[in-house]
C-alpha atoms as a PDB file:
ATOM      1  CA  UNK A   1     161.751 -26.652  89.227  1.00  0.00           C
ATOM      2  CA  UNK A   2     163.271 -25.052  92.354  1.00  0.00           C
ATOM      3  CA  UNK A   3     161.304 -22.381  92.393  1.00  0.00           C
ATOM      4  CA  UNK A   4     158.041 -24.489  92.158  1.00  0.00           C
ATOM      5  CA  UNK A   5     159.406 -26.113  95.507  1.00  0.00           C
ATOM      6  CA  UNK A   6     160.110 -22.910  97.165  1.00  0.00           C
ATOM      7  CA  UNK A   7     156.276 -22.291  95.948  1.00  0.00           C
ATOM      8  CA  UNK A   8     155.032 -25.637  97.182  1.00  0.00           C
ATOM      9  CA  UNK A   9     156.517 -25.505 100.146  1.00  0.00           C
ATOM     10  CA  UNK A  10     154.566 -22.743 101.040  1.00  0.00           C
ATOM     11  CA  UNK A  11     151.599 -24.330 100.263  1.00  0.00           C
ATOM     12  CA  UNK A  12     149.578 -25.652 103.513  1.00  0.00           C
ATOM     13  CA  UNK A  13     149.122 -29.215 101.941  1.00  0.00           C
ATOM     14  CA  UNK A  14     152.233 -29.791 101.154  1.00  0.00           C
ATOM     15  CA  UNK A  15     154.284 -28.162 103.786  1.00  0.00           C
ATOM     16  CA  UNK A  16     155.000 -30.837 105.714  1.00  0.00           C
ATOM     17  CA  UNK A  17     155.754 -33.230 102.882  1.00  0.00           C
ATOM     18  CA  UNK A  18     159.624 -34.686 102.801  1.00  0.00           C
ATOM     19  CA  UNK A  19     161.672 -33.197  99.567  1.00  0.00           C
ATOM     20  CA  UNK A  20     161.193 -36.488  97.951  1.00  0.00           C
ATOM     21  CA  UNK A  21     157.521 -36.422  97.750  1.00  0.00           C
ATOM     22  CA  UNK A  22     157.467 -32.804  97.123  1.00  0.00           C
ATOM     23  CA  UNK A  23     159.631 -33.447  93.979  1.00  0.00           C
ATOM     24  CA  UNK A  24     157.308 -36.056  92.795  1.00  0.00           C
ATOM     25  CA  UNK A  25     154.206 -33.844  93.173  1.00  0.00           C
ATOM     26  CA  UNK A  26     155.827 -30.357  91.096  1.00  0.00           C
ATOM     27  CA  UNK A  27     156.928 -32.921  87.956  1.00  0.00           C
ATOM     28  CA  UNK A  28     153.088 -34.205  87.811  1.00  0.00           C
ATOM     29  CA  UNK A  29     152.030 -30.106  87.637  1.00  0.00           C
ATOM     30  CA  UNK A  30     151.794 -28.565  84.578  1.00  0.00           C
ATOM     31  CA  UNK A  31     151.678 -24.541  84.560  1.00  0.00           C
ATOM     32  CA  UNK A  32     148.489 -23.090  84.004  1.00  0.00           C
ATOM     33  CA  UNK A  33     147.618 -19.062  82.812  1.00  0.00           C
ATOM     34  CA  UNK A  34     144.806 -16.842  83.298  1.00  0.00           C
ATOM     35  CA  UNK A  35     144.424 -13.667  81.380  1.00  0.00           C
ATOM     36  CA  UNK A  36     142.291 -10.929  82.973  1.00  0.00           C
ATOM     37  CA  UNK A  37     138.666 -11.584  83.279  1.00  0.00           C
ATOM     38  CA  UNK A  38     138.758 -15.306  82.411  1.00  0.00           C
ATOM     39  CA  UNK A  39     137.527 -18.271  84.338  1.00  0.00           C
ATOM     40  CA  UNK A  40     138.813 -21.127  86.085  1.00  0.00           C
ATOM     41  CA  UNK A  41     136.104 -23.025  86.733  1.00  0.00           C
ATOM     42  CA  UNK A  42     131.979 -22.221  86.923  1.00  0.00           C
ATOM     43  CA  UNK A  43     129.714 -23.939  89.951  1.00  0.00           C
ATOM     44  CA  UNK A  44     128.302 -27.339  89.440  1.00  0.00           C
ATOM     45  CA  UNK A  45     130.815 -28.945  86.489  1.00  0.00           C
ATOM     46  CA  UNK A  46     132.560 -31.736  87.204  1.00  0.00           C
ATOM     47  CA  UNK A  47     136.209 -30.899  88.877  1.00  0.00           C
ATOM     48  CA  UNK A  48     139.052 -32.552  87.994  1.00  0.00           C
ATOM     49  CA  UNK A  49     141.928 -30.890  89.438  1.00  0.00           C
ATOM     50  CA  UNK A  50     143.883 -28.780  91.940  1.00  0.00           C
ATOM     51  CA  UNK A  51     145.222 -25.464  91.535  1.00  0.00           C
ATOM     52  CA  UNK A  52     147.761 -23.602  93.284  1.00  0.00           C
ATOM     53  CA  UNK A  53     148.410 -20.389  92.878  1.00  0.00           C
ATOM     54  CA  UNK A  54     151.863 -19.035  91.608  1.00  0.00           C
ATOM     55  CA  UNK A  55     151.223 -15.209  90.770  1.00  0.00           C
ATOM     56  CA  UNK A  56     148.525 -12.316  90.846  1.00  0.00           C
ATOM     57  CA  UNK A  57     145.599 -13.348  92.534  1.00  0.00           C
ATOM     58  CA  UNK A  58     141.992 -15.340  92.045  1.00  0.00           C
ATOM     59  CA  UNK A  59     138.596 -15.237  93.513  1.00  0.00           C
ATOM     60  CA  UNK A  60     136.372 -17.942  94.698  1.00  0.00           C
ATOM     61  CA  UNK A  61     132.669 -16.991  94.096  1.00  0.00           C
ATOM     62  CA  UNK A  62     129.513 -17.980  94.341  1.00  0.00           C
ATOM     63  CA  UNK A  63     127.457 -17.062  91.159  1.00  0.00           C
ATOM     64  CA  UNK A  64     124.120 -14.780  91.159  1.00  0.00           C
ATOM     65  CA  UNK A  65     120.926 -16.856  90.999  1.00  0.00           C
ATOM     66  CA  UNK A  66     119.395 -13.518  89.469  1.00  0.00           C
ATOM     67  CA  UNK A  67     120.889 -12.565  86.070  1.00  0.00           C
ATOM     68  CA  UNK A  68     122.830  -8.959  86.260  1.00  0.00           C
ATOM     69  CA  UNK A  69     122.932  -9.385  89.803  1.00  0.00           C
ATOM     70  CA  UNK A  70     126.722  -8.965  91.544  1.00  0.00           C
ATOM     71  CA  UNK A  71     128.150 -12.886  92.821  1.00  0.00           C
ATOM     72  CA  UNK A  72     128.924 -13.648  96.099  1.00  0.00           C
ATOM     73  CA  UNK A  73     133.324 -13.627  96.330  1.00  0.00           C
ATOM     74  CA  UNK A  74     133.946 -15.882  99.714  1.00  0.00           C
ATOM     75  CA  UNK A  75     137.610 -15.488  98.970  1.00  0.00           C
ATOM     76  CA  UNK A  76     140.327 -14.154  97.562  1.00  0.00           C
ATOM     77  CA  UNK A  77     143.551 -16.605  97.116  1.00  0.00           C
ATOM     78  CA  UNK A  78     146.996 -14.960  96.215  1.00  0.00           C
ATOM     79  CA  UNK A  79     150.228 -17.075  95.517  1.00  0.00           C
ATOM     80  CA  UNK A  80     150.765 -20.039  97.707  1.00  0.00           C
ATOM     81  CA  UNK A  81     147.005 -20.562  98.033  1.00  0.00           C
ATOM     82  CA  UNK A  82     145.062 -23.114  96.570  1.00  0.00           C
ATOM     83  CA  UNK A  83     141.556 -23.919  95.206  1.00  0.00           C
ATOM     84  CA  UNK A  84     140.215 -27.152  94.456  1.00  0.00           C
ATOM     85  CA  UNK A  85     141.273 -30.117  96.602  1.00  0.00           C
ATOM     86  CA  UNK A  86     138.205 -31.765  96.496  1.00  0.00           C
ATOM     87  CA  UNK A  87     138.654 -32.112  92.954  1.00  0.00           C
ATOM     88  CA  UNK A  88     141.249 -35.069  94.016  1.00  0.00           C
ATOM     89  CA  UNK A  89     139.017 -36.946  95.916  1.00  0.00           C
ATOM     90  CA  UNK A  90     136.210 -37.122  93.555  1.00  0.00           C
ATOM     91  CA  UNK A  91     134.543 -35.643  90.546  1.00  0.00           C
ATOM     92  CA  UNK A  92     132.151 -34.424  92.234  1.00  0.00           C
ATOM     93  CA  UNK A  93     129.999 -31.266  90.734  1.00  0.00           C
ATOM     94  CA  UNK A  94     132.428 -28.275  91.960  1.00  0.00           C
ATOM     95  CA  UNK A  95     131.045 -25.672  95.032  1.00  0.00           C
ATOM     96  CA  UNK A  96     131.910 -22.275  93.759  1.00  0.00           C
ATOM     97  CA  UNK A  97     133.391 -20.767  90.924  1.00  0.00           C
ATOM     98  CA  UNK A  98     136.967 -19.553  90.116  1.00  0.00           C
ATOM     99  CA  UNK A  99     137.998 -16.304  88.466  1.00  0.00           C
ATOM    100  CA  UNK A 100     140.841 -13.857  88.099  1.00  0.00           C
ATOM    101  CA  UNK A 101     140.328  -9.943  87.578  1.00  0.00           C
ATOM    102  CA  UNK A 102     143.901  -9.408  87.030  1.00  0.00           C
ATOM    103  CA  UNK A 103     145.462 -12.262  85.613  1.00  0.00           C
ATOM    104  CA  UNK A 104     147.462 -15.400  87.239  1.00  0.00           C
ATOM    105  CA  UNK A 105     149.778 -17.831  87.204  1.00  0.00           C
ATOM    106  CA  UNK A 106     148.771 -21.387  88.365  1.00  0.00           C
ATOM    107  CA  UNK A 107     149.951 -24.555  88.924  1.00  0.00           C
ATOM    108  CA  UNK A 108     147.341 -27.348  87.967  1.00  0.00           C
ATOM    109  CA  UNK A 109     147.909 -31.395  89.468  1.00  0.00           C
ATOM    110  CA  UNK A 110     145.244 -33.418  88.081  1.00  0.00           C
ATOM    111  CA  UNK A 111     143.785 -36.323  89.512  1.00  0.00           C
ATOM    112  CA  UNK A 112     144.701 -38.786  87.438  1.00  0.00           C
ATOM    113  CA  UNK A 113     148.687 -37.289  88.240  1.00  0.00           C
ATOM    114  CA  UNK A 114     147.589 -37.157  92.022  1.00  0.00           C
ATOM    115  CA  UNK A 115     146.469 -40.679  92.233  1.00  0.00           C
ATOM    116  CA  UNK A 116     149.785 -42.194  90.451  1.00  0.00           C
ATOM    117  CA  UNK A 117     151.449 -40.065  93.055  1.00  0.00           C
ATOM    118  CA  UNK A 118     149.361 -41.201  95.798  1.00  0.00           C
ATOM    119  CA  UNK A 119     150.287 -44.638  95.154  1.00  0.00           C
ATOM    120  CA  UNK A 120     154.100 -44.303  96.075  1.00  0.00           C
ATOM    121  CA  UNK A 121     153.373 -42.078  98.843  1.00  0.00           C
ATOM    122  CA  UNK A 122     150.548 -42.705 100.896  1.00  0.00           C
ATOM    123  CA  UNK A 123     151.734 -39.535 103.201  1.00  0.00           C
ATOM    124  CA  UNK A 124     150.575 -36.931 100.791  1.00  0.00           C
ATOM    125  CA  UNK A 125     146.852 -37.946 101.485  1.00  0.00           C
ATOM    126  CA  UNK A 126     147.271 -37.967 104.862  1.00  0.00           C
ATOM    127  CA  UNK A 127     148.450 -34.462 104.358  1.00  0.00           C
ATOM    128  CA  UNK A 128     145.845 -33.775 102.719  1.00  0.00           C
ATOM    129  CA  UNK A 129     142.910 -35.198 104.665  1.00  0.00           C
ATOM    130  CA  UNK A 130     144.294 -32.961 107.546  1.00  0.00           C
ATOM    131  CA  UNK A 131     143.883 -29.930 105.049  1.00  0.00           C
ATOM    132  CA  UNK A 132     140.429 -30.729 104.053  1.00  0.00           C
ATOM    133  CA  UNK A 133     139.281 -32.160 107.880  1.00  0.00           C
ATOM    134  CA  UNK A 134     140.423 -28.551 108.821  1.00  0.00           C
ATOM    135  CA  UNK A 135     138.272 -26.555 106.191  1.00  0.00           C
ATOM    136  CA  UNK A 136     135.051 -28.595 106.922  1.00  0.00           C
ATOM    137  CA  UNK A 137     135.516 -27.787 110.258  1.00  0.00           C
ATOM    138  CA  UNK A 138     136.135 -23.943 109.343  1.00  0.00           C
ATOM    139  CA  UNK A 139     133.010 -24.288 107.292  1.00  0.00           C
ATOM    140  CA  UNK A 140     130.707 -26.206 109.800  1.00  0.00           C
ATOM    141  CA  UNK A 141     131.837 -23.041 112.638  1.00  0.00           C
ATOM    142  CA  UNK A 142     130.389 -20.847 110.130  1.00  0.00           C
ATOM    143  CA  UNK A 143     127.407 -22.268 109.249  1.00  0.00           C
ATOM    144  CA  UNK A 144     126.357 -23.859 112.526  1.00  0.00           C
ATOM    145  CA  UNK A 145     127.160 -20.968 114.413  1.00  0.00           C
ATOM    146  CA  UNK A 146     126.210 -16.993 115.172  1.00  0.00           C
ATOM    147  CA  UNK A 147     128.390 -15.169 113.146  1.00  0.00           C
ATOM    148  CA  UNK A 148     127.460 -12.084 114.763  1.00  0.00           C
ATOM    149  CA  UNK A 149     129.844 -11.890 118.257  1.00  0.00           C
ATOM    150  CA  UNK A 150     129.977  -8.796 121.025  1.00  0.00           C
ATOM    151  CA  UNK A 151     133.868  -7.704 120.299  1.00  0.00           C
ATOM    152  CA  UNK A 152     133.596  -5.228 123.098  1.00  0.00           C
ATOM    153  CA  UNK A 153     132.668  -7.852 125.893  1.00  0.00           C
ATOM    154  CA  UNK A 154     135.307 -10.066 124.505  1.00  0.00           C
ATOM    155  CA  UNK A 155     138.211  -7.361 124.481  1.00  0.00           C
ATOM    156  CA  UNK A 156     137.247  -6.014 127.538  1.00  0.00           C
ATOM    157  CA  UNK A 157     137.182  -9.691 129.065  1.00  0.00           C
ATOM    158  CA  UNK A 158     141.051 -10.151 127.722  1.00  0.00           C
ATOM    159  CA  UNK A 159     142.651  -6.375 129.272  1.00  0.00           C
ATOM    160  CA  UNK A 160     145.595  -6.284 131.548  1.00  0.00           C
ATOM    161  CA  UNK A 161     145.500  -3.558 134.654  1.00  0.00           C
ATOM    162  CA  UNK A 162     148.231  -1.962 132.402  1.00  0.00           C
ATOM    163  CA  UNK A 163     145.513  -2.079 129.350  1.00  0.00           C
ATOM    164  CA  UNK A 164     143.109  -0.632 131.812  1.00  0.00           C
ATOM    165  CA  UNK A 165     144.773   2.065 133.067  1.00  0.00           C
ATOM    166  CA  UNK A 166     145.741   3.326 129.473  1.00  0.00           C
ATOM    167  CA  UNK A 167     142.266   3.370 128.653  1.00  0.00           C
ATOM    168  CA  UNK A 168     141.137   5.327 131.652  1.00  0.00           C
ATOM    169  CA  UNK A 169     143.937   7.880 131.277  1.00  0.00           C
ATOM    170  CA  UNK A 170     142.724   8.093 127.825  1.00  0.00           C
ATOM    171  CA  UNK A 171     139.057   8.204 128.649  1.00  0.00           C
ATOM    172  CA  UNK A 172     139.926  11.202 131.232  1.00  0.00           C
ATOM    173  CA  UNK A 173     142.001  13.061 129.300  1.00  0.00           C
ATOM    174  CA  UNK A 174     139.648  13.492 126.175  1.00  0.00           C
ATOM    175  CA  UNK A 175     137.103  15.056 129.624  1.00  0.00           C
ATOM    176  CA  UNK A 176     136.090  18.464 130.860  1.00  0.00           C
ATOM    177  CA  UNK A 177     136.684  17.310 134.161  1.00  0.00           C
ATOM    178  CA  UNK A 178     140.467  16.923 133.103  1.00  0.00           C
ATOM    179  CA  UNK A 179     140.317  20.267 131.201  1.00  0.00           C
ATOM    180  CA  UNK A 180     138.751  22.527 134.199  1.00  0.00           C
ATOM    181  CA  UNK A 181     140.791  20.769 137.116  1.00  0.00           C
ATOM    182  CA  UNK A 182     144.076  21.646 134.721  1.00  0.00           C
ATOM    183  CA  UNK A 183     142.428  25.362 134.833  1.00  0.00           C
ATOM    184  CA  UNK A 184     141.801  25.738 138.173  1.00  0.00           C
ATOM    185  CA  UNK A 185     145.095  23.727 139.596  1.00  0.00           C
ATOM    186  CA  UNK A 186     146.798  26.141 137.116  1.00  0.00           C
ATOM    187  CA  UNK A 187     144.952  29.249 138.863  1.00  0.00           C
ATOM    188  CA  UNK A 188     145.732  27.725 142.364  1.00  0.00           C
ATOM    189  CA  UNK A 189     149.396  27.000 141.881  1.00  0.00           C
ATOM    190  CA  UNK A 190     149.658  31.013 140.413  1.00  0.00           C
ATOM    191  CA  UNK A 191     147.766  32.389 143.123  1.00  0.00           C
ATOM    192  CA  UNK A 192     150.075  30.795 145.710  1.00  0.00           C
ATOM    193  CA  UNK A 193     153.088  32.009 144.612  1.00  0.00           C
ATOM    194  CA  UNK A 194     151.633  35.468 144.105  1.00  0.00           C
ATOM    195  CA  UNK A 195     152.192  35.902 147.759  1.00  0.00           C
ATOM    196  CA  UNK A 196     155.425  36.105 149.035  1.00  0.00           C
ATOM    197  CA  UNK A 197     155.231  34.594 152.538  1.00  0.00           C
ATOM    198  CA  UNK A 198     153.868  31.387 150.524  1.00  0.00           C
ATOM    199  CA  UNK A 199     156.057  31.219 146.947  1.00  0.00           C
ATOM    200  CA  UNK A 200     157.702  28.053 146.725  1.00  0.00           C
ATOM    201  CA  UNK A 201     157.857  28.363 142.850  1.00  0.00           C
ATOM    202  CA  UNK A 202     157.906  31.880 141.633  1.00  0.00           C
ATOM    203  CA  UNK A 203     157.724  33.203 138.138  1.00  0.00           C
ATOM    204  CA  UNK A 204     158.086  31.495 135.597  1.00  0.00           C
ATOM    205  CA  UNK A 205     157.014  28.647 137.619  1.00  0.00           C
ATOM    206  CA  UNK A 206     159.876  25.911 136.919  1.00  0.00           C
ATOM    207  CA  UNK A 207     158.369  23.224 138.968  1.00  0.00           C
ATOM    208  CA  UNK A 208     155.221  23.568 137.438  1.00  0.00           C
ATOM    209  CA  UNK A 209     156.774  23.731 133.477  1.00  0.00           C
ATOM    210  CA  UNK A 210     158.919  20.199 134.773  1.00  0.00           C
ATOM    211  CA  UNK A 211     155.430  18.956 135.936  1.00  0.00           C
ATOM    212  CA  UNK A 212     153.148  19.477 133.016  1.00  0.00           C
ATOM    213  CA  UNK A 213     156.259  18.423 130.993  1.00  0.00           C
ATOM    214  CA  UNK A 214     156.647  15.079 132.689  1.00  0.00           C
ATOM    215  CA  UNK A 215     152.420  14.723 132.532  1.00  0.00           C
ATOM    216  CA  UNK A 216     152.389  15.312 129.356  1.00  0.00           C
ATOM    217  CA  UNK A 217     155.620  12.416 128.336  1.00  0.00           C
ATOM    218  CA  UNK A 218     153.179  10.259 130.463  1.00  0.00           C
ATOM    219  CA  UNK A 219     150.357  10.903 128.791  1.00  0.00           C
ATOM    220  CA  UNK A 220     151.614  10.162 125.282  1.00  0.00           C
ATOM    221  CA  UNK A 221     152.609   6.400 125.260  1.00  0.00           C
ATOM    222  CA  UNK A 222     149.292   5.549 127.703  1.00  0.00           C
ATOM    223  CA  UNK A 223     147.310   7.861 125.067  1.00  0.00           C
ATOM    224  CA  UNK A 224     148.980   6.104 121.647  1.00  0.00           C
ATOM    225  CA  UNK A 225     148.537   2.406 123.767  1.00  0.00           C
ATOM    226  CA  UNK A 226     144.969   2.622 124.163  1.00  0.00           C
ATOM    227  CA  UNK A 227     144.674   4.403 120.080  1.00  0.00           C
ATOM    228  CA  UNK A 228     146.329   1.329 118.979  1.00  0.00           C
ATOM    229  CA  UNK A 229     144.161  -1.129 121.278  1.00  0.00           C
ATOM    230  CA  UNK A 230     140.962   1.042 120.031  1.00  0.00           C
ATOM    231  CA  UNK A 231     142.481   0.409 116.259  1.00  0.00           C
ATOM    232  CA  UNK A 232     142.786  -3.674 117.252  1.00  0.00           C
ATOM    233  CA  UNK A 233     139.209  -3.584 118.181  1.00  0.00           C
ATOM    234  CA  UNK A 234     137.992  -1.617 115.581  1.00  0.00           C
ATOM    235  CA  UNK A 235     139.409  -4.469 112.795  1.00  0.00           C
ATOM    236  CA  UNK A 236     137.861  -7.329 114.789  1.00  0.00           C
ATOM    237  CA  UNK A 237     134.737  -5.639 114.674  1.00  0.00           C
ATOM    238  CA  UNK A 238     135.637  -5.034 110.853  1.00  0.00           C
ATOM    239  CA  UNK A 239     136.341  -9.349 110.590  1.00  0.00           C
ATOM    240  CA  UNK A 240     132.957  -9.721 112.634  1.00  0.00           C
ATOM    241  CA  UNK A 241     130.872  -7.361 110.134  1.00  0.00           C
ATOM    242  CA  UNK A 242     132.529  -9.484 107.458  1.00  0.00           C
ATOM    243  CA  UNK A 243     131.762 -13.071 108.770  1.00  0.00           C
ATOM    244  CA  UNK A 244     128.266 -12.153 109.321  1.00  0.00           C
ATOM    245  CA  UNK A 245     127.992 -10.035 105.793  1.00  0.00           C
ATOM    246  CA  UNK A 246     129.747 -13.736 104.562  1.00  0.00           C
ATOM    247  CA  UNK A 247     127.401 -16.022 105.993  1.00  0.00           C
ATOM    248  CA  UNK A 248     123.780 -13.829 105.628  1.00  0.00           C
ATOM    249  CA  UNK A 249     124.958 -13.212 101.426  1.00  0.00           C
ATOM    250  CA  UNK A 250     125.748 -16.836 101.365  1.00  0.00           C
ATOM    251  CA  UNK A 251     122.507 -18.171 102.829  1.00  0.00           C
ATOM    252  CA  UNK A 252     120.374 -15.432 100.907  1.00  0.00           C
ATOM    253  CA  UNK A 253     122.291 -16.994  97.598  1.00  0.00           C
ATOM    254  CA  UNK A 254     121.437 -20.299  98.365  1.00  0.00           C
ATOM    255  CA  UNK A 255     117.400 -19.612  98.958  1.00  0.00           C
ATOM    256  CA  UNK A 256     117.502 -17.581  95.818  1.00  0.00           C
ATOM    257  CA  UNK A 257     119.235 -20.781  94.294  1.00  0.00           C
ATOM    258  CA  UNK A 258     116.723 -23.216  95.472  1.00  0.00           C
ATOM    259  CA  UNK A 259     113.515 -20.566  94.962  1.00  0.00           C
ATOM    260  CA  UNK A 260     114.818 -20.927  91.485  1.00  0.00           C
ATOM    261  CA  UNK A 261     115.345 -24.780  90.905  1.00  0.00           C
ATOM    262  CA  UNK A 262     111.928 -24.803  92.328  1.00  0.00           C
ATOM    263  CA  UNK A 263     110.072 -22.992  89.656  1.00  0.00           C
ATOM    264  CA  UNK A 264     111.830 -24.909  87.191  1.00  0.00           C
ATOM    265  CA  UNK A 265     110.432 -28.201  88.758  1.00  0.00           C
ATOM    266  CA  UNK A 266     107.286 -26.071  89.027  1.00  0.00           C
ATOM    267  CA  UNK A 267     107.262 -25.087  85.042  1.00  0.00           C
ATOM    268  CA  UNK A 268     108.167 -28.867  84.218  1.00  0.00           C
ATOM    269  CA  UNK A 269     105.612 -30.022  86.513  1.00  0.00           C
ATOM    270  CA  UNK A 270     102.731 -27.482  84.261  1.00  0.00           C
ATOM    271  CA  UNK A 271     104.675 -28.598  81.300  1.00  0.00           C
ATOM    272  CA  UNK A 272     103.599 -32.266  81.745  1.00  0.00           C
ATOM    273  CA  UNK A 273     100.208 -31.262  82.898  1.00  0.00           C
ATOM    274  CA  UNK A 274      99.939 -29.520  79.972  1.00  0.00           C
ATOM    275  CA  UNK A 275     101.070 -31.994  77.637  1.00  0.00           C
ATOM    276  CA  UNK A 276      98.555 -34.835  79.426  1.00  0.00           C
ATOM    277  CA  UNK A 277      95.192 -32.906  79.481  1.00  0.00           C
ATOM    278  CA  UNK A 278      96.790 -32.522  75.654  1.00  0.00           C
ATOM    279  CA  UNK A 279      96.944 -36.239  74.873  1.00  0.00           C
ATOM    280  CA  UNK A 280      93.709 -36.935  76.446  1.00  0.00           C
ATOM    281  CA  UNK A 281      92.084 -34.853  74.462  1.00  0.00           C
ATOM    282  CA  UNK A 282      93.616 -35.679  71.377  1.00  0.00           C
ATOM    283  CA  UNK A 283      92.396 -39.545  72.375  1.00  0.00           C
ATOM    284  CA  UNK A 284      88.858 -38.288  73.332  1.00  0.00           C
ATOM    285  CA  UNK A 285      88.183 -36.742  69.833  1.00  0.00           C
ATOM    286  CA  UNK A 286      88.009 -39.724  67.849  1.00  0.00           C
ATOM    287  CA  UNK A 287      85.632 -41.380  70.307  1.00  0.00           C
ATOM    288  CA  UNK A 288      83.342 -38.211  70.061  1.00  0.00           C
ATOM    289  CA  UNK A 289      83.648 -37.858  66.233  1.00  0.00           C
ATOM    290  CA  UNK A 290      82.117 -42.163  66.118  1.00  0.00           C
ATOM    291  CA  UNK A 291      79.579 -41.198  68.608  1.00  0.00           C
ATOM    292  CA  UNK A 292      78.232 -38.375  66.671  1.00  0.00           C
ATOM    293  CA  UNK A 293      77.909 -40.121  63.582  1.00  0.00           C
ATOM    294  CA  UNK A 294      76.372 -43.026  65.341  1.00  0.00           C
END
């Protein structure tokens, strides 16, 4: 029992529950396992409960309109996720299907369990329209919206003069401009102290080593800050590739779903044609048969 608190308690919905309520929801759960390969739940039956994850890991998918074809995963929940929350509202057809590749360990509250439960404690809906008020709204930015965003205008927008200058120094280093003025300052500085009325740093050049020494120790950290800054940018443009990979898989599922409930209504449509212009001529060959023999 404790250690389905310690689970719950991570659980978004039912974070902010008091101890009381929380103990009230993990005796109305009853443990639920999934071997590898094996389904939760398949798009468009009825749901019936929530599930929270307690170990390994499960997938929420869309299913392939075309047989063979690969399904569409929107997301993959590990433990103190859940799937399923609409389940408790209503029994509505569910959205998506559930499966796990690896195996998992779940926790399943029923509705029936989180009605009884909602009766003494009125604050774990309220907890739980603010979870579902907050994924409609995630859901509404996606679809309503351009996924597709310019993540170099919007970093660049957001740098400090300290961000700035990294990436410059950076940006000049990696230069030939950098490369022949170090050449030809190098040349310079050797060339003056060649001469003896104008040495101020003679072999083996001391001043110059303790210069290039401190360039380069100011180099490095402006170097690895504008690396890490160009690795930042390079994962939000990895999360921007993804939302719009999400949401042009998700609507190209959803034609190919409706493209094929259509030619079913199409083929029962030409089925009941069929089965008319059958019926009237079954009815029209008795008349003919009379006439002819009149």
């Amino acid at each position: 029992m404790s250690h389905d608190l310690q689970l719950l308690r991570r659980v978004p919905l039912f974070a902010e529950l008091p101890d009381e309520d929380l103990h009230g929801i993990a005796e109305r759960m009853t443990p639920r396992r999934l071997a590898a390969g094996e389904t939760l739940f398949v798009r468009g039956e009825p749901g019936s409960a929530l599930y929270v994850v307690a170990r390994g890991t499960v997938r929420v998918l869309l299913p392939s309109a075309r047989p063979g074809s690969k399904p569409v995963v929107l997301e993959q929940l590990e433990a103190g996720e859940f799937v399923g929350e609409m389940a408790l509202i209503d029994s509505a057809p569910r959205m998506a299907s559930v499966d796990s590749t690896g195996g998992a360990e779940l926790l399943e509250l029923t509705r029936d369990n989180f009605m009884r439960q909602l009766d003494g404690s009125p604050r774990v809906g309220i907890a739980m329209l603010a979870i579902m008020s907050k994924r409609l709204r995630v859901a509404a930015d996606l679809l309503g919206s351009t996924a597709s965003r310019d993540i170099n205008k919007e970093a660049d927008a957001q740098l400090t003069w300290s961000q700035r200058l990294a990436d410059r120094v950076a940006e000049w280093n990696g230069s030939w401009s950098f490369l022949i003025l170090l050449f030809v300052g190098t040349g310079i500085w050797a060339a003056i102290n060649a001469i003896p009325a104008l040495q101020f740093d003679p072999y083996p050049y001391q001043f110059f080593n303790f210069f290039l020494a401190f360039l380069v120790a100011v180099q490095g950290p402006l170097l690895m800050m504008s690396q890490n800054r160009q690795t930042k940018k390079e994962r939000l443009h990895a999360d921007a590739d993804f939302a719009v990979n999400l949401k042009n898989e998700t609507g190209i599922h959803r034609i190919l779903f409706e493209i094929a409930e259509l030619r079913d209504e199409l083929a029962s449509l030409r089925n009941a044609r069929a089965g008319s212009a059958t019926q009237a001529v079954n009815a029209e060959a008795p008349r003919i048969g009379e006439s002819e023999k009149a």
